[in-house]
Protein backbone atom coordinates (compact mmCIF):
# COMPACT_ATOMS: atom_id res chain seq x y z
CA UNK A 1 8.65 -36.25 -40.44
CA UNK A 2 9.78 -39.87 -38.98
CA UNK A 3 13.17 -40.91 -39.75
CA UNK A 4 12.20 -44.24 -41.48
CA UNK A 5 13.20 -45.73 -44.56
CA UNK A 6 12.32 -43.76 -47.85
CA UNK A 7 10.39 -40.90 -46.21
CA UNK A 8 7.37 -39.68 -48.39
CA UNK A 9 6.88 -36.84 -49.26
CA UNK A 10 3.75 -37.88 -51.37
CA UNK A 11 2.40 -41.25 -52.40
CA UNK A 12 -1.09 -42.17 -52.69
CA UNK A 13 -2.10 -46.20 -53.18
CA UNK A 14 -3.47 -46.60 -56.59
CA UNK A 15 -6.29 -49.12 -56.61
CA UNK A 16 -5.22 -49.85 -60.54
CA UNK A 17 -3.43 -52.98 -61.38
CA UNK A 18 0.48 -53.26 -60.75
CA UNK A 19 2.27 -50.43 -62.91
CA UNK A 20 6.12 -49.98 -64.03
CA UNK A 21 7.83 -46.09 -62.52
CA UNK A 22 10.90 -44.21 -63.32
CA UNK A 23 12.47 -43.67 -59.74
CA UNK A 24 14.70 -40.93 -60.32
CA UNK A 25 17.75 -39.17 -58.50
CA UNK A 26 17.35 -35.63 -57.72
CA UNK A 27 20.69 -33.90 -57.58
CA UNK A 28 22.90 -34.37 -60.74
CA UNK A 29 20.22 -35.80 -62.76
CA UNK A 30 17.01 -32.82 -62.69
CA UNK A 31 19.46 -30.40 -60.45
CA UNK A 32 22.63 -29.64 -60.74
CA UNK A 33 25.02 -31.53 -58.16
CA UNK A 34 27.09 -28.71 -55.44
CA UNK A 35 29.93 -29.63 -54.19
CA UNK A 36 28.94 -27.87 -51.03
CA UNK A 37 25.41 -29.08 -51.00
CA UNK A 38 22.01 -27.55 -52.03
CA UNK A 39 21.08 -26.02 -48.76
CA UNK A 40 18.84 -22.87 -50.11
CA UNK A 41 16.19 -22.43 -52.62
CA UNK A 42 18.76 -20.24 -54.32
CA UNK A 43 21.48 -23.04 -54.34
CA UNK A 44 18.98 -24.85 -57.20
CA UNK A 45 19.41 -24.71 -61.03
CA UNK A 46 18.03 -26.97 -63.21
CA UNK A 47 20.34 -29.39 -65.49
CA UNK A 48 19.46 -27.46 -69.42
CA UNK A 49 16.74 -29.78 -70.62
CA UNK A 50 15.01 -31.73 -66.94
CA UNK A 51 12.02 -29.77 -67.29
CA UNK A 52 11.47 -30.86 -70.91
CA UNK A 53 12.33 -34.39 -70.24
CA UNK A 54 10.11 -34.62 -67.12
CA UNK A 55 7.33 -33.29 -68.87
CA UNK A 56 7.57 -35.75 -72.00
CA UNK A 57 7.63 -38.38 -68.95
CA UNK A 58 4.61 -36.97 -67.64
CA UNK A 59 2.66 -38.24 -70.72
CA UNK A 60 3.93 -41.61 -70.27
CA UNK A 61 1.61 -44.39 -68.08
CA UNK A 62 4.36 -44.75 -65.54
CA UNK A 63 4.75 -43.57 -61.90
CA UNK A 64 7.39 -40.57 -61.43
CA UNK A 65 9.20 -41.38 -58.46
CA UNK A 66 12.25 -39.04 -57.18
CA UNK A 67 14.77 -41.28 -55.06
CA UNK A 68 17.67 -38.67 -52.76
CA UNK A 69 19.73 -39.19 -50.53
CA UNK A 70 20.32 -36.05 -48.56
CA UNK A 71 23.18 -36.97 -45.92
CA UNK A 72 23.60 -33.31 -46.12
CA UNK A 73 20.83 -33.51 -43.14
CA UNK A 74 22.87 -36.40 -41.65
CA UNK A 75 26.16 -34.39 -41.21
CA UNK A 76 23.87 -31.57 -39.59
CA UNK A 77 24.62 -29.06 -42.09
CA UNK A 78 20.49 -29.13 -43.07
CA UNK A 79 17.68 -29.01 -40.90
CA UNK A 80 15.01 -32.03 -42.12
CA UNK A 81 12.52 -29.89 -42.12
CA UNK A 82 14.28 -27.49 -44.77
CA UNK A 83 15.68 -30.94 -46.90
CA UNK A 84 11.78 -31.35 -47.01
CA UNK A 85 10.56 -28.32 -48.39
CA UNK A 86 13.72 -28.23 -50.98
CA UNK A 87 12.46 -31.13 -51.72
CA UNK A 88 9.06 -29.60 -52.12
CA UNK A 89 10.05 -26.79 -54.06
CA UNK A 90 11.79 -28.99 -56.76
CA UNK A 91 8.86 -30.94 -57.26
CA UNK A 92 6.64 -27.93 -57.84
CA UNK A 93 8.65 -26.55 -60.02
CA UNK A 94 8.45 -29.78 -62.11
CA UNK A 95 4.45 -29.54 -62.17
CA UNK A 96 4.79 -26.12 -63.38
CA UNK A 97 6.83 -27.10 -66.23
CA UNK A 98 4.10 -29.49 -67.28
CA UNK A 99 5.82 -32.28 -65.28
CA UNK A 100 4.99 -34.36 -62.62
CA UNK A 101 5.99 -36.15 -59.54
CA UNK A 102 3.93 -39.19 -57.92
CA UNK A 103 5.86 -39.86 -54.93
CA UNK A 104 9.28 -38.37 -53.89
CA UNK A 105 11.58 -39.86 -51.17
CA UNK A 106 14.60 -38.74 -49.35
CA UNK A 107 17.18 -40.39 -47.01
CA UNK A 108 18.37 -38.10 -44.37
CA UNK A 109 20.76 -40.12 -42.56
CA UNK A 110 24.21 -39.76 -42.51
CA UNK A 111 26.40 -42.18 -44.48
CA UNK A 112 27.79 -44.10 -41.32
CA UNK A 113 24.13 -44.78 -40.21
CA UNK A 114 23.79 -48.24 -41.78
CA UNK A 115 19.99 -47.20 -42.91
CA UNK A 116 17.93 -49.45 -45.20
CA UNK A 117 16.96 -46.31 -46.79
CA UNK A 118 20.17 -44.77 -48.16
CA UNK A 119 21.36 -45.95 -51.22
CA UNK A 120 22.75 -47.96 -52.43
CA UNK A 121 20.31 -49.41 -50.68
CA UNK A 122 16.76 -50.12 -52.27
CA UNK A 123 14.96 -49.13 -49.07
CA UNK A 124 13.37 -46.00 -50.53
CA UNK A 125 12.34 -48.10 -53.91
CA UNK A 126 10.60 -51.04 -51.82
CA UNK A 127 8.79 -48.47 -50.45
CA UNK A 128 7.66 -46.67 -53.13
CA UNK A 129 6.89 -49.98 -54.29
CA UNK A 130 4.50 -50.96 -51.28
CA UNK A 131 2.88 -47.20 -51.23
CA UNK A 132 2.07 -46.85 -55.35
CA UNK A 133 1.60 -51.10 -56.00
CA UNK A 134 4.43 -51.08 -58.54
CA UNK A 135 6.32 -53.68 -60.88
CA UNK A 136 10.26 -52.95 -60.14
CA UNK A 137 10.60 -55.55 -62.69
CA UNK A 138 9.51 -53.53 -65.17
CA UNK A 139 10.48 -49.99 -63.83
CA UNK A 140 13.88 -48.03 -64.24
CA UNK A 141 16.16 -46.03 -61.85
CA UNK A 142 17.91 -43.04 -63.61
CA UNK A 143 21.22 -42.17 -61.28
CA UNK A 144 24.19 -40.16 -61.98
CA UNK A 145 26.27 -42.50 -59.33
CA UNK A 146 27.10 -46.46 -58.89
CA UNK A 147 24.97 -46.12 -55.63
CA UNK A 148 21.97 -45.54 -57.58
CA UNK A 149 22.83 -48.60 -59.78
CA UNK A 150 23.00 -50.69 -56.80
CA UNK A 151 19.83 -49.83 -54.89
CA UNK A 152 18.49 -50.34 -58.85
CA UNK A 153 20.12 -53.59 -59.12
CA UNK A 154 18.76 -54.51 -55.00
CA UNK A 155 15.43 -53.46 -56.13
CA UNK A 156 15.06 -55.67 -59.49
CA UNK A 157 15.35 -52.48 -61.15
CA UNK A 158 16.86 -51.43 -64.52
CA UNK A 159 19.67 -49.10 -63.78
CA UNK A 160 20.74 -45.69 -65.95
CA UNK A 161 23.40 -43.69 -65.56
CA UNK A 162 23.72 -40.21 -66.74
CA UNK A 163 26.79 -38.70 -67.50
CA UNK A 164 25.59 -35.45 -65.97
CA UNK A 165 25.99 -34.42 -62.31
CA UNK A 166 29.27 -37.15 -60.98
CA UNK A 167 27.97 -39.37 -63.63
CA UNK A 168 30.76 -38.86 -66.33
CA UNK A 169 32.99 -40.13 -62.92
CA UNK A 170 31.17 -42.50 -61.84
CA UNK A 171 31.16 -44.50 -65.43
CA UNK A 172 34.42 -45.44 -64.81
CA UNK A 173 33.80 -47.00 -61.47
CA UNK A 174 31.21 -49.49 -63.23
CA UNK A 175 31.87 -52.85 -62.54
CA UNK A 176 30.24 -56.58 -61.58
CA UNK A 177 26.85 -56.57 -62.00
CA UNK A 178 26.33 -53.09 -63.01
CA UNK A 179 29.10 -53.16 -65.37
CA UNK A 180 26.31 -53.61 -68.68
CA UNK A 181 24.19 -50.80 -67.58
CA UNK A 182 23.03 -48.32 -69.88
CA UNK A 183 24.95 -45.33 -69.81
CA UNK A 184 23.76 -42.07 -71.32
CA UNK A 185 24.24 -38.23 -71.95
CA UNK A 186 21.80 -36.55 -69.21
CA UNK A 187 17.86 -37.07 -68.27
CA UNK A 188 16.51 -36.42 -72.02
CA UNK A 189 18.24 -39.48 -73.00
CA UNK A 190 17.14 -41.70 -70.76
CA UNK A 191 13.80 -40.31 -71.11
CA UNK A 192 14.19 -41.17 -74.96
CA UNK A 193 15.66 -44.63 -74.37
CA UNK A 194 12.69 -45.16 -71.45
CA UNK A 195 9.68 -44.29 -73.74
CA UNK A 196 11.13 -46.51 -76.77
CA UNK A 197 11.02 -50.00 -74.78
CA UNK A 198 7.39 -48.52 -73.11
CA UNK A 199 6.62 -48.42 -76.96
CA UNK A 200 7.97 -51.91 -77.86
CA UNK A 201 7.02 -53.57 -74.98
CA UNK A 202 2.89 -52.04 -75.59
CA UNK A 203 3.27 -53.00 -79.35
């Protein structure tokens, strides 16, 4: 697959009017973060409680996004092809936990590249924007790093952090802009705290 800015893995046009998604980091926020990478199928677990929240998502009328960057490829430790079908893999297993997954993106370049893809970029959310006709003014970014508040901010996104993953670190490194963000256990909260303002803002 092309090295260009927020790769798809997935994303269909919808011909429906303008909709608000949860774009959502992959490792340390559904996976567990390794501090040596995931490289293999069998470097995956599952944070205790994703699959749950992603399917109580799934009910929701938003588009499920995943967001990753995946220098890992970058640094030539991972071959593309494999980052893909990780990639893959993790979204099937979502489906088959009831979940699902409308688009999912990944940023293989390496953190020196200067890509408009990587974040904290927003490359891979303006595209995901363009491919599903979304409203990032009315969509979220989940993150477990001040990089994914960033590309949020970039985007016109709402930022979350979970403290899951680096994101019990990374709190502490808030500041500027992203210094108000909402800041939360792990992917069942944010869930929670996405699906009450859906509620409000619908009532």
């Amino acid at each position: 697959m092309a090295d260009t800015p927020g790769n798809s893995l997935f994303a269909e046009p919808r011909l429906n009017a303008m909709r608000s998604a949860v774009f959502l980091d992959r490792d340390g926020v559904i996976i567990e973060n390794r501090p040596d990478h995931v490289k293999s199928w069998s470097d995956v677990r599952f944070l205790d409680g994703s699959l749950a929240a992603m399917r109580r998502l799934a009910a929701a009328p938003l588009a499920i996004v995943i967001v990753s960057n995946q220098a890992v490829v970058g640094r030539g430790l991972l071959d593309e092809e494999v980052a893909w079908q990780l990639q893959r893999q993790v979204v099937a297993e979502i489906a088959a936990g009831g979940g699902r997954i409308d688009a999912s993106y990944l940023c293989p370049h390496h953190p020196q590249a200067g890509c408009p893809c990587r974040k904290p970029a927003p490359g891979m959310l303006l595209q995901a924007a363009q491919d599903l006709d979304l409203d990032l003014r009315r969509s979220w970014l989940v993150g477990d790093a001040v990089s994914d508040l960033e590309a949020a901010r970039a985007a016109g996104v709402r930022g979350i952090l979970v403290r899951t993953g680096r994101g019990a670190e990374q709190q502490n490194l808030l500041s500027g802009p992203i210094a108000s963000c909402l800041v939360v256990a792990d992917l069942a909260a944010a869930v929670e705290k996405i699906l009450t303002s859906v509620e409000e803002d619908a009532a």
